[in-house]
N, C-alpha and C. Protein backbone atom coordinates (compact mmCIF):
# COMPACT_ATOMS: atom_id res chain seq x y z
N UNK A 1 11.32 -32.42 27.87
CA UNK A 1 10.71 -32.43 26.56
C UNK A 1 9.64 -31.34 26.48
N UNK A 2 9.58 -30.28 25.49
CA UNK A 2 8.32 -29.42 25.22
C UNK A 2 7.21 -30.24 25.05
N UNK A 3 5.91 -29.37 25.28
CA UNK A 3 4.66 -30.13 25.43
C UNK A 3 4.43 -29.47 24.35
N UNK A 4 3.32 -30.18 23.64
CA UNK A 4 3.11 -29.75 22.18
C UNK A 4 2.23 -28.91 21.80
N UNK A 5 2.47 -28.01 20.80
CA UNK A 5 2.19 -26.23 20.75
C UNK A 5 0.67 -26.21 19.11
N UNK A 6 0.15 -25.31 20.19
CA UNK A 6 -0.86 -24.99 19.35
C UNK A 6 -0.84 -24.23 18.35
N UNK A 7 -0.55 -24.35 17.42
CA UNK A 7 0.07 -23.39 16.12
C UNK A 7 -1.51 -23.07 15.53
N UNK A 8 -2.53 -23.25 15.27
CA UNK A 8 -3.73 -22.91 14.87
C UNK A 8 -4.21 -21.40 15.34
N UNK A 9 -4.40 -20.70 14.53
CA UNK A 9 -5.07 -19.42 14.63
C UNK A 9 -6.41 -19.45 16.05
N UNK A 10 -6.49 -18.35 16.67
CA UNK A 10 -7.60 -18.35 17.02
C UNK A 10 -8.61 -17.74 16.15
N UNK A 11 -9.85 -17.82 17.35
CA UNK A 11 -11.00 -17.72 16.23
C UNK A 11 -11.20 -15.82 16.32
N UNK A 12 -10.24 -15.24 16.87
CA UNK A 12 -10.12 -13.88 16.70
C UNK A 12 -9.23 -13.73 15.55
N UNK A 13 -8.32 -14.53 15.70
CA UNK A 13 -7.33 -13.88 14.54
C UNK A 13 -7.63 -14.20 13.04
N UNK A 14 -8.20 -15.51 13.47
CA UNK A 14 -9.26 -15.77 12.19
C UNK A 14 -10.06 -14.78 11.65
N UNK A 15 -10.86 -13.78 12.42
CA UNK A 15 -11.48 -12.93 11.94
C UNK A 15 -11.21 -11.70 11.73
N UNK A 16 -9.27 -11.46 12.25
CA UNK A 16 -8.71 -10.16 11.90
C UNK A 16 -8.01 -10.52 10.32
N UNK A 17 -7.66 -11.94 10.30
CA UNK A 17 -7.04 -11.90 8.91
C UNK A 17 -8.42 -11.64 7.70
N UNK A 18 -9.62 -12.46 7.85
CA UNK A 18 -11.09 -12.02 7.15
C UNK A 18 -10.65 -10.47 7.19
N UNK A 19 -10.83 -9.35 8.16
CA UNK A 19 -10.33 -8.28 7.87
C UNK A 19 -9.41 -7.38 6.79
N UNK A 20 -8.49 -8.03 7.24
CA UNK A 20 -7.06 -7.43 6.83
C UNK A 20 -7.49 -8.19 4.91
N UNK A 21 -8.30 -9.59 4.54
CA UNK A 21 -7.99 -9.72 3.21
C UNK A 21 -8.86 -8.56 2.55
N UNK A 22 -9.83 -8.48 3.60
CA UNK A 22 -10.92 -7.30 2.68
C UNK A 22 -10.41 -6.06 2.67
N UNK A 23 -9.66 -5.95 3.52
CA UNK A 23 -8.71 -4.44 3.27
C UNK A 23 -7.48 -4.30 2.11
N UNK A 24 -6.94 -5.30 2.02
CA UNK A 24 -5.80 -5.38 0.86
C UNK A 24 -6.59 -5.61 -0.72
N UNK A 25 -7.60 -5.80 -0.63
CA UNK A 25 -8.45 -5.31 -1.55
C UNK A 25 -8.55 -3.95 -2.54
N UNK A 26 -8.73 -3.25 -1.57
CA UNK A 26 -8.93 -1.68 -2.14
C UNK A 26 -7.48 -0.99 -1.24
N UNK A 27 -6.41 -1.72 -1.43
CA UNK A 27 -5.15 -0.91 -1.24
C UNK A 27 -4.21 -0.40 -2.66
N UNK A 28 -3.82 0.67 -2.86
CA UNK A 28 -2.69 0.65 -3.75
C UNK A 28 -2.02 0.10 -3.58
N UNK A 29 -0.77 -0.18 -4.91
CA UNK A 29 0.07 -1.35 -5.13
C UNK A 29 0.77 -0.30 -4.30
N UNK A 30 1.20 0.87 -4.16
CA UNK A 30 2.09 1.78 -3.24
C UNK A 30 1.97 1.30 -1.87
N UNK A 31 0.68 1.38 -1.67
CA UNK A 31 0.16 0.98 0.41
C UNK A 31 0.67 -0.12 0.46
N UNK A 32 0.13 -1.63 -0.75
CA UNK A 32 0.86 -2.93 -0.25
C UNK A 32 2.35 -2.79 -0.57
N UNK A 33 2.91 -2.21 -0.73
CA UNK A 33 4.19 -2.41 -0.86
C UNK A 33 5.14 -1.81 0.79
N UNK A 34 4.46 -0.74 0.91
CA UNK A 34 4.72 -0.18 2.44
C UNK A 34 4.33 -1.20 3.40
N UNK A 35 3.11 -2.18 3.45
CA UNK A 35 2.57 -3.20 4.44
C UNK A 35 3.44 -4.21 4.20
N UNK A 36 3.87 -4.69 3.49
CA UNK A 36 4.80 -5.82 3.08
C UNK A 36 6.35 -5.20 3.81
N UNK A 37 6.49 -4.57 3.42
CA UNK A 37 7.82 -3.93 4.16
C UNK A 37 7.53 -4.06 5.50
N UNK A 38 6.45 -3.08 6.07
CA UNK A 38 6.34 -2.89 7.46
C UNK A 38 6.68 -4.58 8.26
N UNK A 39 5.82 -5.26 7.62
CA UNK A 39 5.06 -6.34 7.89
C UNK A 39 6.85 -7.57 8.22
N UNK A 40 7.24 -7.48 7.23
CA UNK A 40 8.82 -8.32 7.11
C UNK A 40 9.82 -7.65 7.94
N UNK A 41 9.82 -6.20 8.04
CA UNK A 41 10.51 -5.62 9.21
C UNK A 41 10.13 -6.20 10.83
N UNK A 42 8.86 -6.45 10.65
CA UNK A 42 8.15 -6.24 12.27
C UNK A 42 8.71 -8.33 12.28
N UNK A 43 8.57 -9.22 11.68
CA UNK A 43 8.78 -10.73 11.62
C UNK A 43 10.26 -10.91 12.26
N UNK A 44 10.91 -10.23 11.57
CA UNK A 44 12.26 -10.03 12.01
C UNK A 44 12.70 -9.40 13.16
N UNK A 45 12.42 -8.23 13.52
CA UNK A 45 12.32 -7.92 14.97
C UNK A 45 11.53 -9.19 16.13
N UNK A 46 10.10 -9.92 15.79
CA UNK A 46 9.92 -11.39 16.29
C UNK A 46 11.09 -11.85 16.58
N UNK A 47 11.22 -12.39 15.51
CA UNK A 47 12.14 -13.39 15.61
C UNK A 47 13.40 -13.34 16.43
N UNK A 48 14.11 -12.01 16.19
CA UNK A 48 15.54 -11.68 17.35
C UNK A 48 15.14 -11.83 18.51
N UNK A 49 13.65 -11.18 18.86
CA UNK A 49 13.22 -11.35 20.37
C UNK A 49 13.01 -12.46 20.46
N UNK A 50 12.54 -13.57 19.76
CA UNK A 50 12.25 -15.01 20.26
C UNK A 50 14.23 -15.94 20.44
N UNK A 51 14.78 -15.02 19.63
CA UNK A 51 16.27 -15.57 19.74
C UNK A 51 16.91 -15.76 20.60
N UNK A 52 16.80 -13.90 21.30
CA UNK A 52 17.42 -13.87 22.63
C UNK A 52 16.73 -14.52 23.48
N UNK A 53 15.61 -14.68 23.93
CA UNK A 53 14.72 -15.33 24.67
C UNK A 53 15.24 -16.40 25.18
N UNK A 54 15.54 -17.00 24.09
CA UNK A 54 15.66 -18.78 24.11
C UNK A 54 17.41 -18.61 24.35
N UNK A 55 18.44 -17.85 23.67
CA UNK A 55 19.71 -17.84 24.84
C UNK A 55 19.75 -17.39 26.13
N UNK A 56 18.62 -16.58 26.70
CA UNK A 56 18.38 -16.14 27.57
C UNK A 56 18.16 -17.34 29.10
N UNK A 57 17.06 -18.68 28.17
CA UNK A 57 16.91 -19.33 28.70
C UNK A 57 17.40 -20.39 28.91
N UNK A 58 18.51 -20.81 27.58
CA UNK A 58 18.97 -21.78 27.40
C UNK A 58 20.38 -21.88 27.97
């Protein structure tokens, strides 16, 4: 049985997302549209690596 997973931010990343909202602030709708892309490209690359991982292991 998995032992149960800490899904809660740390208190760093807590303070990179504080970051990142004050930066999307003063972005063009052009820049957020490139970060949103980047951003859904890079989730998806995650995710295949967490895919193979787990056939890897499974």
């Amino acid at each position: 049985m998995l032992p149960e997973l800490d899904l809660e931010l740390t208190l760093e990343q807590k303070f990179q997302m504080k970051l990142i909202e004050k930066e999307l602030t003063t972005m063009s709708p052009a820049k957020l549209k490139e970060l949103l892309l980047t951003t859904s490209h890079l989730l998806m690359v995650k995710e295949n690596v967490i895919r193979a991982l787990a056939k890897r292991l499974g």
